[in-house]
Protein backbone atom coordinates (compact mmCIF):
# COMPACT_ATOMS: atom_id res chain seq x y z
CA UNK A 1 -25.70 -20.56 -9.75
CA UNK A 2 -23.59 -21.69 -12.53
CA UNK A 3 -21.03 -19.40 -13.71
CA UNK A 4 -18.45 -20.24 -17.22
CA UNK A 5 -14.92 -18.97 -17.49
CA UNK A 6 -13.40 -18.55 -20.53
CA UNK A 7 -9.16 -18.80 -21.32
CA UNK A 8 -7.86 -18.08 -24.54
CA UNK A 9 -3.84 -18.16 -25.85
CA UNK A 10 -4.42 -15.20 -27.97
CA UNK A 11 -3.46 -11.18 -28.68
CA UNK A 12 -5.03 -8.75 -26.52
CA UNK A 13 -4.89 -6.94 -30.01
CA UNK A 14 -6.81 -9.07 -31.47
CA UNK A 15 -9.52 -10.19 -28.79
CA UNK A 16 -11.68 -13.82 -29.74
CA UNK A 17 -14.92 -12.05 -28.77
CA UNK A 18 -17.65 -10.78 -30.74
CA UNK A 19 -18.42 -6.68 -29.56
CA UNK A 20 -20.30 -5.69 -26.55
CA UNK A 21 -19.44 -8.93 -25.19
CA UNK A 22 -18.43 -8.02 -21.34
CA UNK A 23 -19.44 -5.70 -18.80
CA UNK A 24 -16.70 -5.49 -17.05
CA UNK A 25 -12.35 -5.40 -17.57
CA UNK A 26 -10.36 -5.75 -15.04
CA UNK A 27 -6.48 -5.70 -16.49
CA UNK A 28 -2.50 -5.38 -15.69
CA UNK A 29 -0.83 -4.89 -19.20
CA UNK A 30 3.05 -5.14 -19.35
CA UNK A 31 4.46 -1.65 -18.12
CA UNK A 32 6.48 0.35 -21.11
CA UNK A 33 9.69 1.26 -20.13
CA UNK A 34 9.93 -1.31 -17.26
CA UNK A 35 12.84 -3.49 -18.51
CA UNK A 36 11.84 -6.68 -17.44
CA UNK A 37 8.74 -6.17 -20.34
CA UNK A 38 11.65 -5.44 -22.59
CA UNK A 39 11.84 -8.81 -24.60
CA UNK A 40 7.53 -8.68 -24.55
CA UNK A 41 7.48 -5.13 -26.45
CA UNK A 42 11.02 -6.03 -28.35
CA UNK A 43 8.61 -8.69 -29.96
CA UNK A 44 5.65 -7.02 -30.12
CA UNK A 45 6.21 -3.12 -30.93
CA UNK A 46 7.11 -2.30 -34.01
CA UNK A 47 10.36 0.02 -33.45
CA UNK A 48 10.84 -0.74 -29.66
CA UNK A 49 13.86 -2.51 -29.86
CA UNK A 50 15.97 -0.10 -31.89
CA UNK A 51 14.90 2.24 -29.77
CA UNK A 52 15.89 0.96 -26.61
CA UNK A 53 19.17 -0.20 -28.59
CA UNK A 54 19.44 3.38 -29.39
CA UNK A 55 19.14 5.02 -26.19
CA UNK A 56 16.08 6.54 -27.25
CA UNK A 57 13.97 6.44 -24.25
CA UNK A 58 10.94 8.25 -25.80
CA UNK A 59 10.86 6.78 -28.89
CA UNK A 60 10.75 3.44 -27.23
CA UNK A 61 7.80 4.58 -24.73
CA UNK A 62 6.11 5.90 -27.98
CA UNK A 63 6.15 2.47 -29.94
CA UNK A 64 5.53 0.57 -26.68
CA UNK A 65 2.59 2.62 -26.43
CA UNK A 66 1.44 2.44 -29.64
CA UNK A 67 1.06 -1.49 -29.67
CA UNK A 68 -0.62 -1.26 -26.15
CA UNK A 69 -3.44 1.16 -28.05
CA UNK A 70 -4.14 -1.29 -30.28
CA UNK A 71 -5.40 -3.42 -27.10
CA UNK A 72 -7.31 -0.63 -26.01
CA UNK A 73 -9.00 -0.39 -28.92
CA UNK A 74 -10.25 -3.79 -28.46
CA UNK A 75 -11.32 -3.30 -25.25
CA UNK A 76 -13.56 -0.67 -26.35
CA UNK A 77 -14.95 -2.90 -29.06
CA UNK A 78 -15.99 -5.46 -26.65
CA UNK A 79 -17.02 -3.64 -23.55
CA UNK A 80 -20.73 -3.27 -23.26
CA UNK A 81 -21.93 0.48 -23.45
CA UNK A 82 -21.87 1.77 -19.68
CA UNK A 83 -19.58 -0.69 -19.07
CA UNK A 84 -16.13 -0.14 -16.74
CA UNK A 85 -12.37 -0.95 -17.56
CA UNK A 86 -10.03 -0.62 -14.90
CA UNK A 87 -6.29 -1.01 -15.57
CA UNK A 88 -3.26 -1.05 -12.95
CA UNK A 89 -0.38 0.66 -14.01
CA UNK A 90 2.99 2.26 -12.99
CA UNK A 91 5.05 4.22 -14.37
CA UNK A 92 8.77 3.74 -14.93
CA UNK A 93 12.04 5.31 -14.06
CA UNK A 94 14.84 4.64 -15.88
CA UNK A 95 18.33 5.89 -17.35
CA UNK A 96 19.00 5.47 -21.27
CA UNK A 97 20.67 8.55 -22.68
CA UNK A 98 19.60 9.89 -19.06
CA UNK A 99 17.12 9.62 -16.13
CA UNK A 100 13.80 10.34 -16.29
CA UNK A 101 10.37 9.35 -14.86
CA UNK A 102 7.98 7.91 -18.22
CA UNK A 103 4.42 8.76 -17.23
CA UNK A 104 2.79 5.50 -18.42
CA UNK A 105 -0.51 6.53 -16.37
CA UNK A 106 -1.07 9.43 -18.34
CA UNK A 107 -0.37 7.80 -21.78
CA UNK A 108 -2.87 5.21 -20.89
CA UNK A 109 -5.58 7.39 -19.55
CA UNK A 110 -5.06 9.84 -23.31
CA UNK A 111 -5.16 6.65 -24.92
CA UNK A 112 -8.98 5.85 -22.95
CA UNK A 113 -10.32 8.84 -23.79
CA UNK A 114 -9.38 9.05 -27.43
CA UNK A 115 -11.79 6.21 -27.40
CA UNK A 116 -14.67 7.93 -25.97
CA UNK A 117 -13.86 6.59 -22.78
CA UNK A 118 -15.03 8.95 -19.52
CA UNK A 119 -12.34 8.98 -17.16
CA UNK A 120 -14.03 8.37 -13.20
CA UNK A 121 -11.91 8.99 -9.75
CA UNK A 122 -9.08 6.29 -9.73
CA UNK A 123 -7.09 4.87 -7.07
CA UNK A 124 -3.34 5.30 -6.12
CA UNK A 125 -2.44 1.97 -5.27
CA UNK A 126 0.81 1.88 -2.34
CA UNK A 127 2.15 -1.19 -2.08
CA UNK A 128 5.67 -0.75 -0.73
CA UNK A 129 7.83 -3.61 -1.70
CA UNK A 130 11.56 -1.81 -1.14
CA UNK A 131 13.67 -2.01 1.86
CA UNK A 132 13.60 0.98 3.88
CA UNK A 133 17.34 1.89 2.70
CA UNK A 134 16.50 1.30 -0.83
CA UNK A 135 16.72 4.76 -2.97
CA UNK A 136 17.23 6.32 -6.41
CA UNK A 137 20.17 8.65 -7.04
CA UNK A 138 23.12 10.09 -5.09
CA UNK A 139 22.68 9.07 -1.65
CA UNK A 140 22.29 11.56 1.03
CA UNK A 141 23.57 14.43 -1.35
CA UNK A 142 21.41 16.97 -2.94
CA UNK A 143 20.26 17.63 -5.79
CA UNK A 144 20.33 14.59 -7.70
CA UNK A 145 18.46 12.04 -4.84
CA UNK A 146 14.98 10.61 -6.68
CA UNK A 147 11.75 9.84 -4.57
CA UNK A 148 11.55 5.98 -4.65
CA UNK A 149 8.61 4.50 -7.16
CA UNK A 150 6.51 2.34 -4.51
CA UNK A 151 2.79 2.99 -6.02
CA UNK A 152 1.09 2.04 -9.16
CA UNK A 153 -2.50 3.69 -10.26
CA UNK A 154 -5.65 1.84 -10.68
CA UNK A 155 -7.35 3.76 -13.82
CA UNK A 156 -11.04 3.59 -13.89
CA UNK A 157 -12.67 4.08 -17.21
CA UNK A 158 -16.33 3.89 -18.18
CA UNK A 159 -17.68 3.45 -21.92
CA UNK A 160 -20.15 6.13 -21.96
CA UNK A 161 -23.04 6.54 -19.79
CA UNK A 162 -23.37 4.32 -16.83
CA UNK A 163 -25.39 1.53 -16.66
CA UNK A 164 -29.05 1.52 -15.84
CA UNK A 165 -30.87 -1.68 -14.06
CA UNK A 166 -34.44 -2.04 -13.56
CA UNK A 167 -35.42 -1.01 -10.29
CA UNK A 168 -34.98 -3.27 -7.25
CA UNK A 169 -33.40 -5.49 -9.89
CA UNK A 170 -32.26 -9.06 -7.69
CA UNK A 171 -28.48 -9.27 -9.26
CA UNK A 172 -27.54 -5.53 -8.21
CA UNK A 173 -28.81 -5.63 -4.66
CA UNK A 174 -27.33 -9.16 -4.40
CA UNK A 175 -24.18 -8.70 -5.37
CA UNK A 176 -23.85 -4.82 -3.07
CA UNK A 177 -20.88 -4.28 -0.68
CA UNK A 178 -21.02 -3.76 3.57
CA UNK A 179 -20.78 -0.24 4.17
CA UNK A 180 -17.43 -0.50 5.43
CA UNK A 181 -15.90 -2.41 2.42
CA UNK A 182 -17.55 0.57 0.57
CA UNK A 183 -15.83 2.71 2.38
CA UNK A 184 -11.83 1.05 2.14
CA UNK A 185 -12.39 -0.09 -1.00
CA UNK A 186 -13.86 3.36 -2.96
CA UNK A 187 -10.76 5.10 -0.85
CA UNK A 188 -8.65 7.07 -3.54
CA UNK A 189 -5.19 5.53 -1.74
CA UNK A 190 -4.97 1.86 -0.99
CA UNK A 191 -2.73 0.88 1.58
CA UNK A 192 -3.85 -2.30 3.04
CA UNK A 193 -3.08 -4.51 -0.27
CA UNK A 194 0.65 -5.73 -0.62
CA UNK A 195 2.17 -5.91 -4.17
CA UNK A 196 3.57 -9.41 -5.47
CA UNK A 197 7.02 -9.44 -6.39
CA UNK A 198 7.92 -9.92 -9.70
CA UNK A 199 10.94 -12.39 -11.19
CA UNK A 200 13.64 -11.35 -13.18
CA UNK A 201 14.07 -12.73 -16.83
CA UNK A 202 13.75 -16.65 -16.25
CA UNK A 203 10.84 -17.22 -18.69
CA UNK A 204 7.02 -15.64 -18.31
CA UNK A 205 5.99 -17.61 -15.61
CA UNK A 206 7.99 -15.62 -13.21
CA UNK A 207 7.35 -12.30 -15.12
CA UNK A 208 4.29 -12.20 -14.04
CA UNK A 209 1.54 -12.00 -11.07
CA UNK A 210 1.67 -8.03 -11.19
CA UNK A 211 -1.24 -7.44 -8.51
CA UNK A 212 -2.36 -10.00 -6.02
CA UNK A 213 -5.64 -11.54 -5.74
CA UNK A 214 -6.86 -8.88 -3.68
CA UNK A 215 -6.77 -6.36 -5.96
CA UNK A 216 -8.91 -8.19 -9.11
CA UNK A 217 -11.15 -9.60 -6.71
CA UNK A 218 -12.50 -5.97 -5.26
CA UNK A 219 -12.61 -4.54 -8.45
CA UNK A 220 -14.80 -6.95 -9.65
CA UNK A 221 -17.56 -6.70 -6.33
CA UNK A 222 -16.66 -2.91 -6.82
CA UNK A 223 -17.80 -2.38 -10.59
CA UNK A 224 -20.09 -5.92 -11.67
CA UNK A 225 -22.87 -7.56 -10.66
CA UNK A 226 -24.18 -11.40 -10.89
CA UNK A 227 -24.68 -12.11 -14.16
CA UNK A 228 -21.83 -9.74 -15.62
CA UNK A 229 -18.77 -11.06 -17.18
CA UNK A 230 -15.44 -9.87 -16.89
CA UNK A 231 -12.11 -9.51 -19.13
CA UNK A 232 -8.44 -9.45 -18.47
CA UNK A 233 -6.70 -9.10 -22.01
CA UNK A 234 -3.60 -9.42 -20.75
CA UNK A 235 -4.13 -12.56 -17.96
CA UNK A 236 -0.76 -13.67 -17.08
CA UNK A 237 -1.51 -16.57 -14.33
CA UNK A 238 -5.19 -16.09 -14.27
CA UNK A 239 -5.35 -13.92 -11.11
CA UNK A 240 -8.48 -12.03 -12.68
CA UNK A 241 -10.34 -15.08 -13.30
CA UNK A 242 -9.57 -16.40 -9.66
CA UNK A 243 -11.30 -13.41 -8.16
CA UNK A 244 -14.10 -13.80 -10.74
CA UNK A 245 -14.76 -17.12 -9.82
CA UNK A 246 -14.74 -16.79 -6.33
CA UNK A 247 -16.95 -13.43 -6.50
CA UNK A 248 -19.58 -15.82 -8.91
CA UNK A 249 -19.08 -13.55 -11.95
CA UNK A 250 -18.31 -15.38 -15.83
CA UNK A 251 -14.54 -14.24 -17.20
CA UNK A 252 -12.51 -14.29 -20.43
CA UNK A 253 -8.64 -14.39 -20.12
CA UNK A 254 -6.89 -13.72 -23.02
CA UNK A 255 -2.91 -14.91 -22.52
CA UNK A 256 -0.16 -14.53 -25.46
CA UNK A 257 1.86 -17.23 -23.44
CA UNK A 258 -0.02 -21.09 -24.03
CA UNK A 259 2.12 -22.22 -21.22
CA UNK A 260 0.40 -19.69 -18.77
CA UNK A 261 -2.77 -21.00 -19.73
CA UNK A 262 -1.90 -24.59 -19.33
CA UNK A 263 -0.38 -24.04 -15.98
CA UNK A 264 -3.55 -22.57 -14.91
CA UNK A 265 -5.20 -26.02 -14.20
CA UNK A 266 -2.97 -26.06 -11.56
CA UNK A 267 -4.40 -23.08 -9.55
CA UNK A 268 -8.01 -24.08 -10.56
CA UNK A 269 -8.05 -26.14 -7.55
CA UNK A 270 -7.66 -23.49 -5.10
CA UNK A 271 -10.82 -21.58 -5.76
CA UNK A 272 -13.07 -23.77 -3.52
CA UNK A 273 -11.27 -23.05 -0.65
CA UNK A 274 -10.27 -19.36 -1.26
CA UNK A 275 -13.85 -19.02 -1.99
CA UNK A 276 -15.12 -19.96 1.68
CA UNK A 277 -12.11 -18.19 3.20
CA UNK A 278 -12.89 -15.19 1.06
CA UNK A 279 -16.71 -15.94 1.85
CA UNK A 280 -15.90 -16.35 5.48
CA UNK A 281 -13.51 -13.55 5.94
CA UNK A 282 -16.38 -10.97 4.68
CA UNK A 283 -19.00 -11.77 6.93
CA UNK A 284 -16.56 -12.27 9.58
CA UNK A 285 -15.14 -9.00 9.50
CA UNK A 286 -19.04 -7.19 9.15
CA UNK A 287 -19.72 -9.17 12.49
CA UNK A 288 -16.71 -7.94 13.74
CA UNK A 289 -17.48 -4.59 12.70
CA UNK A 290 -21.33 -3.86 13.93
CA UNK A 291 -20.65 -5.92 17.29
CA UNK A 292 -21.39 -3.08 20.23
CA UNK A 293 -22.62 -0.44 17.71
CA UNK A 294 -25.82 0.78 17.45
CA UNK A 295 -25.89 2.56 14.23
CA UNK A 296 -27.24 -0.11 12.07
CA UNK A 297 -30.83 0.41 11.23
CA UNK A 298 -31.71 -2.46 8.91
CA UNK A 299 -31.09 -6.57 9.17
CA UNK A 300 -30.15 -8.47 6.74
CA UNK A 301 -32.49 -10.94 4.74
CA UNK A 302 -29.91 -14.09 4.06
CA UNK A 303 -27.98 -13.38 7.54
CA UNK A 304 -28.78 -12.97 10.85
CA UNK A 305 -26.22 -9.07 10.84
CA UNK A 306 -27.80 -6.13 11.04
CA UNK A 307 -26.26 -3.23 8.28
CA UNK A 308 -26.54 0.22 8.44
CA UNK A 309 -27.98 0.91 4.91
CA UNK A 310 -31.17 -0.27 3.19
CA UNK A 311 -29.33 -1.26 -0.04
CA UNK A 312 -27.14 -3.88 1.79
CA UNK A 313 -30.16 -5.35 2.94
CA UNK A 314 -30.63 -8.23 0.10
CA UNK A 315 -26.67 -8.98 0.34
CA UNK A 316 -26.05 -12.54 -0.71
CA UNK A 317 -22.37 -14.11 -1.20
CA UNK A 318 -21.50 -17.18 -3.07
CA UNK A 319 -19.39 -19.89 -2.22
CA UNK A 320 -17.97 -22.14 -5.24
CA UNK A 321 -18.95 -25.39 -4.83
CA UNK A 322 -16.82 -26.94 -7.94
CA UNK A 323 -14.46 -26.51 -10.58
CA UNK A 324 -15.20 -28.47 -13.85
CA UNK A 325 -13.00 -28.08 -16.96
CA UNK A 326 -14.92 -28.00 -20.18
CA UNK A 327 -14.03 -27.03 -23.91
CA UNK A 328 -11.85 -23.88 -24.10
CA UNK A 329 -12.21 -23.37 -19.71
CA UNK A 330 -14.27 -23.78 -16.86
CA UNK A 331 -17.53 -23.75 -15.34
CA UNK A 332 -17.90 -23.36 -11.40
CA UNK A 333 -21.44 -24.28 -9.54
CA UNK A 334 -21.85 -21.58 -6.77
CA UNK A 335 -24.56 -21.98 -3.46
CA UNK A 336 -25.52 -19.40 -1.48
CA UNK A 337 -22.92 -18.94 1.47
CA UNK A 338 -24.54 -20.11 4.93
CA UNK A 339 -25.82 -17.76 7.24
């Protein structure tokens, strides 16, 4: 299996793809009202700045907002008809004229369905990254204290009616998830993925890498299938197209930064290895899982495991067997992970 990965310096407003292009988006846009996205919206949002300049805390989310909807609207252009987006997202506390929490989930999910999108369950994502001792507000004195902001949501969006397959079709049944991932990964709370820390204002590089690679790479095994391609409009240091290539799916990246996408020659060579770890890791745990039980009715064609359901029957994971740059990205050559 050959897979192709696309990476474009471009606008997420403005998307180099021609419509119904990909099947599935998997995204982190710049959080409004965060400050270290300050300087990205300043240049980027017609009115932000003053805003913020002024003090004006919902004018600012408003124009932030605004320019992020014209992304959206993109997204909708290009995403295949039954086709998923899912986009990680916190909202922001912070003090201009005064405090306040700025509910960037909701704006983002109105934004969706303004587009005809169908909002499906979505996932609150806890990824502690404070100290303990770390609050908001006055201490140990009530009433001004504020709950401390340690989750961000994964929204899951689908563009109109879901997908339909021909029946038994190869790609679907290849590309289905252990029963147990199923069950962890389609959980409405995460807590078993750690956030990445984020830099301060030394240059993009460092502004980036809002979710780790866990988080791309089950999203894509959780909403695509061999064959399907995947976008992140807003790329950052490629961590969407990592976890597409090692799940054996194609990807766009779309990056406003060119030195982001230069740099990323210098994760490319990772995937190899993450793949077989990654690979590894999966079967590993299942083996782990059914060893002793005797609730698993079915074995597995490509490995010797038996599974509980007929549907993970056909599973069959890829390893990435190289990385070769070509005009405008990558391909990778993928063989069927040994038994």
């Amino acid at each position: 299996m050959e897979t192709r990965h696309a990476v474009v310096a471009g606008d997420a407003r403005r998307l180099p793809l021609p419509d119904d292009a990909v099947e599935l988006v998997v995204t982190s846009p710049p959080y409004p009202m965060v400050e270290m996205w300050d300087e990205a919206f300043g240049a980027t949002a017609s009115g932000a700045r003053a805003a913020l300049d002024d003090g004006d805390g919902e004018a600012a989310f408003a124009a932030m907002h605004d320019a992020l909807d014209e992304a959206w609207a993109e997204v909708a252009r290009v995403l295949v008809p039954g086709g998923v987006a899912c986009v990680v997202v916190g909202d922001a506390a912070r003090t201009l004229d005064r405090f306040r929490l700025y509910r960037n989930r909701d704006r983002v999910g109105a934004a969706f369905e303004a587009l005809g999108f169908d909002p499906l369950p979505d996932v609150v994502w806890r990824k502690p990254a404070n100290s303990a001792a770390t609050f908001m507000g006055s201490g140990m004195l009530p009433p001004n204290a504020y709950v401390t902001l340690e989750h961000e949501s994964v929204l899951v969006f689908r563009n109109g009616a879901r997908r339909s397959f021909d029946p038994g079709a190869e790609r679907r049944y290849e590309a289905a998830y252990f029963w147990e991932e199923r069950n962890r990964w389609f959980s409405d709370v995460w807590t078993d993925v750690r956030g990445v820390a984020q830099g301060g204002a030394a240059g993009p590089r460092e502004r980036t890498a809002a979710y780790p690679f866990a988080v791309p790479y089950r999203l894509v095994n959780m909403y695509s299938v061999y064959g399907d391609r995947v976008l992140d409009p807003f790329w950052g240091t490629g961590t969407t197209t990592l976890a597409a290539m090692t799940a054996a799916r194609d990807s766009v990246g779309v990056e406003r930064h060119p030195d982001l996408v230069a740099g990323f020659a210098g994760r490319v060579g990772e995937v190899t290895r993450l793949s077989r770890e990654v690979t590894a890791g999966r079967l590993a745990d299942h083996a782990e899982f059914v060893a002793g039980r005797d609730d698993h009715a079915y074995e597995m064609v490509n490995y010797d495991l038996p599974v509980r359901t007929k549907q993970e029957r056909r599973i069959q994971l890829y390893e990435a067997d190289s990385v070769q740059p070509v005009a405008g990205g990558y391909t990778v050559r993928h063989a069927p992970a040994a038994p």
